[in-house]
C-alpha atoms as a PDB file:
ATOM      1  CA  UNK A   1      35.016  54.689 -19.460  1.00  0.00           C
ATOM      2  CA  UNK A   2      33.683  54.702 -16.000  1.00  0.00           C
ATOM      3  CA  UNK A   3      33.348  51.831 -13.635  1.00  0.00           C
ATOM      4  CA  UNK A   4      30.134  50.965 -12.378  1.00  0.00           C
ATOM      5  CA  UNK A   5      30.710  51.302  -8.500  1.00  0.00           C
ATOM      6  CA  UNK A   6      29.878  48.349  -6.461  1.00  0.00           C
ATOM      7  CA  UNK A   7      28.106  49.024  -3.148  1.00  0.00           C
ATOM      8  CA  UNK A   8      29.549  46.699  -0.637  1.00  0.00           C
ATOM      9  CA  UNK A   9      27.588  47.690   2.144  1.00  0.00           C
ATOM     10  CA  UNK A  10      23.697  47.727   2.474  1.00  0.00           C
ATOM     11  CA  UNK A  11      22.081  50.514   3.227  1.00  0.00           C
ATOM     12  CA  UNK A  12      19.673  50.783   5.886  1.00  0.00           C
ATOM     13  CA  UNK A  13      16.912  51.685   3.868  1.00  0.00           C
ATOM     14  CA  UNK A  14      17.531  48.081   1.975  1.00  0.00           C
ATOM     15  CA  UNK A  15      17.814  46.565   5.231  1.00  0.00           C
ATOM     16  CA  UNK A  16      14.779  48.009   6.588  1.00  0.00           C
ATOM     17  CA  UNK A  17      12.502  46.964   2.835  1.00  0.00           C
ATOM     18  CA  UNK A  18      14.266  43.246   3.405  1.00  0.00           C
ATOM     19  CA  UNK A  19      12.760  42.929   6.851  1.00  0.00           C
ATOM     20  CA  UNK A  20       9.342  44.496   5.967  1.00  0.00           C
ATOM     21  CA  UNK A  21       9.138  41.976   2.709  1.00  0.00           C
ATOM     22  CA  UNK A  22       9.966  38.924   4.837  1.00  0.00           C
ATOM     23  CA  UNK A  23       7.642  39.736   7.679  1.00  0.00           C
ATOM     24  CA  UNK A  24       4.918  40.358   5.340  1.00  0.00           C
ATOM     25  CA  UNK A  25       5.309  36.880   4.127  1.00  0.00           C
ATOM     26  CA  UNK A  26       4.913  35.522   6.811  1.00  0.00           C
ATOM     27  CA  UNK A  27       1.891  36.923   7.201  1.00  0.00           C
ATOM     28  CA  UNK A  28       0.663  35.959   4.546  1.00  0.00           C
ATOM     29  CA  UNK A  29       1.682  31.823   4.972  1.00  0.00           C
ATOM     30  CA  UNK A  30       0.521  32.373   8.763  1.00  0.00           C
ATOM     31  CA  UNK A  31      -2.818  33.682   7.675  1.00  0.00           C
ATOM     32  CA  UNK A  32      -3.556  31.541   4.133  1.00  0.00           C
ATOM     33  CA  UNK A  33      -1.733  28.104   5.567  1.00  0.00           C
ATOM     34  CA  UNK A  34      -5.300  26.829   7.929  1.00  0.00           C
ATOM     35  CA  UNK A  35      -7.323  28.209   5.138  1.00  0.00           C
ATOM     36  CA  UNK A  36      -5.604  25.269   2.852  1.00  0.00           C
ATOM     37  CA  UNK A  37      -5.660  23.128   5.677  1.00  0.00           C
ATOM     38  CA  UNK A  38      -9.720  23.260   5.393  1.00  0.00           C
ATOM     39  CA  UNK A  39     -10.110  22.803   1.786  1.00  0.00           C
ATOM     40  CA  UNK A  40      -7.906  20.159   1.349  1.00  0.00           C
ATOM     41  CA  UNK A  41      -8.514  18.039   4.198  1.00  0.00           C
ATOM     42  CA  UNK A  42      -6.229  15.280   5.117  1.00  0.00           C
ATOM     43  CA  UNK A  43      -6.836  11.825   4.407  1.00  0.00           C
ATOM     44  CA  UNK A  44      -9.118   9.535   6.500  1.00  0.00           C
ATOM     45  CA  UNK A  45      -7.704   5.965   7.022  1.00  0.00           C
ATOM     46  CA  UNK A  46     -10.074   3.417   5.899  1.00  0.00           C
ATOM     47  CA  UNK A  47     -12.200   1.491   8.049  1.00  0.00           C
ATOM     48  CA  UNK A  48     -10.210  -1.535   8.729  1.00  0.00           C
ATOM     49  CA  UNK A  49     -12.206  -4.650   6.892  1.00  0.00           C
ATOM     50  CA  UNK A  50     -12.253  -7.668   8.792  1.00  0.00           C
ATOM     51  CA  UNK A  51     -14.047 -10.226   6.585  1.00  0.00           C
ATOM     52  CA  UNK A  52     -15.345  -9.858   3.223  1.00  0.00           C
ATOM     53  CA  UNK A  53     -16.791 -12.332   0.984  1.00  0.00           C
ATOM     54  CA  UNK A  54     -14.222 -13.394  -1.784  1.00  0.00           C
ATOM     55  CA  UNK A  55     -16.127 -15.466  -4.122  1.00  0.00           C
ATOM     56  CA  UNK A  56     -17.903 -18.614  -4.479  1.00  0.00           C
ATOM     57  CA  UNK A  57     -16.536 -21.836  -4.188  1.00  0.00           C
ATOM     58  CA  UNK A  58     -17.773 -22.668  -7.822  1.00  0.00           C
ATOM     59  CA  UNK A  59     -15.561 -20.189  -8.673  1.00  0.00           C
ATOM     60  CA  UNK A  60     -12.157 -21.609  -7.281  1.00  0.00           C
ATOM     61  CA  UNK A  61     -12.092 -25.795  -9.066  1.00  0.00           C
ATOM     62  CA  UNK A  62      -9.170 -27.786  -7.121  1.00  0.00           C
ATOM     63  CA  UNK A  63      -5.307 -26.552  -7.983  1.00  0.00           C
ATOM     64  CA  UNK A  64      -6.089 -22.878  -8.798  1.00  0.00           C
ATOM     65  CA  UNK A  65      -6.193 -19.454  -7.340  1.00  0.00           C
ATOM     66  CA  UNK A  66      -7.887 -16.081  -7.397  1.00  0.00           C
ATOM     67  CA  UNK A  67      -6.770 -12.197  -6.171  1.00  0.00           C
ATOM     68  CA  UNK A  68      -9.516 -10.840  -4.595  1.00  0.00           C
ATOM     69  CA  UNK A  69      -9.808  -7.221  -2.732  1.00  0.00           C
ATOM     70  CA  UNK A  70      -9.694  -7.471   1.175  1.00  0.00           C
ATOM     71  CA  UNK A  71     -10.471  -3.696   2.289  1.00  0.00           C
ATOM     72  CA  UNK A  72      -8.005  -1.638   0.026  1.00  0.00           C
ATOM     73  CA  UNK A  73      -5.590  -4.468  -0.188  1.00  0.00           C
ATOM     74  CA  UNK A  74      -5.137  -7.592  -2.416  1.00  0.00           C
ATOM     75  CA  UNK A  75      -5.458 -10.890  -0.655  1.00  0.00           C
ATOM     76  CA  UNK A  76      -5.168 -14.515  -2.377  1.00  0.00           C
ATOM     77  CA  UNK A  77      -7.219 -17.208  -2.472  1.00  0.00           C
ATOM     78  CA  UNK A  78      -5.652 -20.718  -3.018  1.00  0.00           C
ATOM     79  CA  UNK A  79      -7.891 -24.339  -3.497  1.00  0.00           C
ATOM     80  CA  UNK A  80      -5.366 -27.041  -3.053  1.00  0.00           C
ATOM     81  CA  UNK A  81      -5.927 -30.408  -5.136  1.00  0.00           C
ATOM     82  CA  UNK A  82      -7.893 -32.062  -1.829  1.00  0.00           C
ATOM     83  CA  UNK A  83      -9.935 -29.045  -2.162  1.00  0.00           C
ATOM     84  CA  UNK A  84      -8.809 -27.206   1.295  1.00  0.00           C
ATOM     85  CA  UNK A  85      -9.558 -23.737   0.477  1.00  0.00           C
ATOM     86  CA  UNK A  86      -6.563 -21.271   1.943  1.00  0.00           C
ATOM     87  CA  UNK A  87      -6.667 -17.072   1.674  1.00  0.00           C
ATOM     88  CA  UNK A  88      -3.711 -15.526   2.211  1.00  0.00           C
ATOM     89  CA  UNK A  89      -2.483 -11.357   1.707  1.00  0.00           C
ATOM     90  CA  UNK A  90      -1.499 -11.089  -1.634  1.00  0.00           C
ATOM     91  CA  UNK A  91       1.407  -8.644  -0.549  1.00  0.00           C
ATOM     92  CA  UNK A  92       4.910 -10.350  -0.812  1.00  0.00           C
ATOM     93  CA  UNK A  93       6.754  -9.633   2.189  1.00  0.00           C
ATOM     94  CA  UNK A  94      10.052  -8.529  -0.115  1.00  0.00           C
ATOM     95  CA  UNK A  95       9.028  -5.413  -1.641  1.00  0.00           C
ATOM     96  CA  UNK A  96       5.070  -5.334  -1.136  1.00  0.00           C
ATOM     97  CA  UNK A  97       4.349  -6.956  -5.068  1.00  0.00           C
ATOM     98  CA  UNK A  98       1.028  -8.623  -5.114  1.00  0.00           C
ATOM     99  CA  UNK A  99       1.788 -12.297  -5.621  1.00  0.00           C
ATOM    100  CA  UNK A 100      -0.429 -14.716  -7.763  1.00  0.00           C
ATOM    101  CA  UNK A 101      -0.826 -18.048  -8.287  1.00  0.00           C
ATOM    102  CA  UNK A 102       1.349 -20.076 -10.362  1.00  0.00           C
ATOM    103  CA  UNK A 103      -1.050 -23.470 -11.600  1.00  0.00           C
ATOM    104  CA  UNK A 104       1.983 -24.893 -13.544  1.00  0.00           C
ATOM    105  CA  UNK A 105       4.102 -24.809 -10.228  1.00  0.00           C
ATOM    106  CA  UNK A 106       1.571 -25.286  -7.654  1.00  0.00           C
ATOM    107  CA  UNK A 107       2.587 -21.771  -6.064  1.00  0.00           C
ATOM    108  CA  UNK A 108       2.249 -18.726  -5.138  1.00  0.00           C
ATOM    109  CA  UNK A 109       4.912 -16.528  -6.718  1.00  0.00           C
ATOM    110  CA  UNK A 110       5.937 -13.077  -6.907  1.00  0.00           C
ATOM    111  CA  UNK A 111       6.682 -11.927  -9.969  1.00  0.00           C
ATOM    112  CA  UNK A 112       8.966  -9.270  -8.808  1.00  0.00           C
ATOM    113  CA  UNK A 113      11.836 -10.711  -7.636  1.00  0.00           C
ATOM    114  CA  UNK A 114      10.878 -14.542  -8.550  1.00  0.00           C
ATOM    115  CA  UNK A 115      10.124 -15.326  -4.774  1.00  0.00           C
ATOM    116  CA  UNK A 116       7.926 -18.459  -4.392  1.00  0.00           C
ATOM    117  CA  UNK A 117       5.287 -19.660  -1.564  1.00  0.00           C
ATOM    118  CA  UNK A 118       4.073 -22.710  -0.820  1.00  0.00           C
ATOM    119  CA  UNK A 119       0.806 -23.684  -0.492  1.00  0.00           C
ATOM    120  CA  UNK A 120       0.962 -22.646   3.217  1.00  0.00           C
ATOM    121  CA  UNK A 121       2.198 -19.064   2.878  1.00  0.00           C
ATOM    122  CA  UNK A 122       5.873 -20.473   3.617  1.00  0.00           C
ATOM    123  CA  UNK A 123       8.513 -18.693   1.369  1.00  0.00           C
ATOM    124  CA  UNK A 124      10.280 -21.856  -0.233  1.00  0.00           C
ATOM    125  CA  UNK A 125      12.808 -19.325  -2.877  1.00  0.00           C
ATOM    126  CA  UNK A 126      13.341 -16.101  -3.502  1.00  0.00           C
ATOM    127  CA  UNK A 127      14.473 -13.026  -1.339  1.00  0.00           C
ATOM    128  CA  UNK A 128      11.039 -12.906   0.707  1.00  0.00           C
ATOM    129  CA  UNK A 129      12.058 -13.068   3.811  1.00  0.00           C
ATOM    130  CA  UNK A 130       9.039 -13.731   5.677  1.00  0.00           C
ATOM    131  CA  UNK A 131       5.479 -16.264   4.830  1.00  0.00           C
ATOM    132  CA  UNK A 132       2.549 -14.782   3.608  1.00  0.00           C
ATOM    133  CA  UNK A 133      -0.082 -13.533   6.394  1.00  0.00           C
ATOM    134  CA  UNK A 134      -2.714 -16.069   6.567  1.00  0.00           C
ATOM    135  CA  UNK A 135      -5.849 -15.201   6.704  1.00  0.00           C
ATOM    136  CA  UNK A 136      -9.324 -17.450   8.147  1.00  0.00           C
ATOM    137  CA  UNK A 137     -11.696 -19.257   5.619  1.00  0.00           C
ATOM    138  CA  UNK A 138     -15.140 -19.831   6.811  1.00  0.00           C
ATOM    139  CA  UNK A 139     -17.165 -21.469   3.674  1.00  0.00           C
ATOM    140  CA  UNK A 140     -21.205 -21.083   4.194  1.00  0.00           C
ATOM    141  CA  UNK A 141     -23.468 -22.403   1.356  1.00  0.00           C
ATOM    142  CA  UNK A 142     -20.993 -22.361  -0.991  1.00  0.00           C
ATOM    143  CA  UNK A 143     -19.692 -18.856  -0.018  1.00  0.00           C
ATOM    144  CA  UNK A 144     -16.577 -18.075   0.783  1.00  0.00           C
ATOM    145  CA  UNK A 145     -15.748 -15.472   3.298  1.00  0.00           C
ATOM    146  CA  UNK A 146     -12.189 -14.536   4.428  1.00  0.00           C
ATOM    147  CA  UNK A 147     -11.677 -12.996   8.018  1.00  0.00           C
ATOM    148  CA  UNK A 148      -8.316 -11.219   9.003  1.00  0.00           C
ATOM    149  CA  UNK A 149      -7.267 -12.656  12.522  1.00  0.00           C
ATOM    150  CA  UNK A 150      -5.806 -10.196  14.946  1.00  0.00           C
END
């Protein structure tokens, strides 16, 4: 039986096809790469939202809360029992969770990792490490309208 006979050195003509092959590739990603660049387009950032309207005070009786969208982000509206209305992100600062509010505790709590707020923002358990960004709430007839401070 004969031995198929291994080749252990190229030959130029392979060397030659290798190096036409690869340079025509590269052609072709050099030429076809800014045409996918144009019909895919890369993504705008949003307009950064400074105040929206998050309700009415109706809405929001004393000792609850509500999520509402601020921009493309959640934020959190809180109505103590006095009645002070407070907005806050709704992003915990642990792992970026949206938070809600707890009525039975009188909280704001993350459901992720059990981290707790208090009615201030201040992280009173949990691993968050940092409060809740506050945010300004201007109430006009009975609107409420939530204003990120920079």
């Amino acid at each position: 039986m004969e031995q198929p006979t291994l080749d252990p050195q190229p030959t130029r003509r392979s060397v030659v096809d290798w190096f036409l092959a690869t340079s025509l590739g590269a052609v072709m990603v050099s030429a076809l790469y800014p045409a996918f660049r144009f019909v895919i387009p890369p993504e705008v950032a949003e307009a950064p939202t400074n105040t929206v309207h998050a309700g009415d005070l109706a809405e929001l009786p004393p000792g609850s809360g509500k999520v509402f969208r601020f921009g493309s982000k959640p934020g959190i509206l809180v109505r103590t029992a006095t009645g002070e209305v407070r907005a806050f992100s709704a992003i915990c600062t642990h792992l970026n969770c949206t938070v809600q509010f707890r009525e039975d505790m009188q909280n704001i709590w993350c459901a992720c990792h059990n981290g707790r707020f208090d009615l201030n923002g201040g992280n009173i358990a949990g691993p968050p490490p940092r409060p809740l960004e506050r945010y300004r709430v201007d109430i006009t007839d009975d609107e409420i309208w939530v204003t990120k401070e920079s």
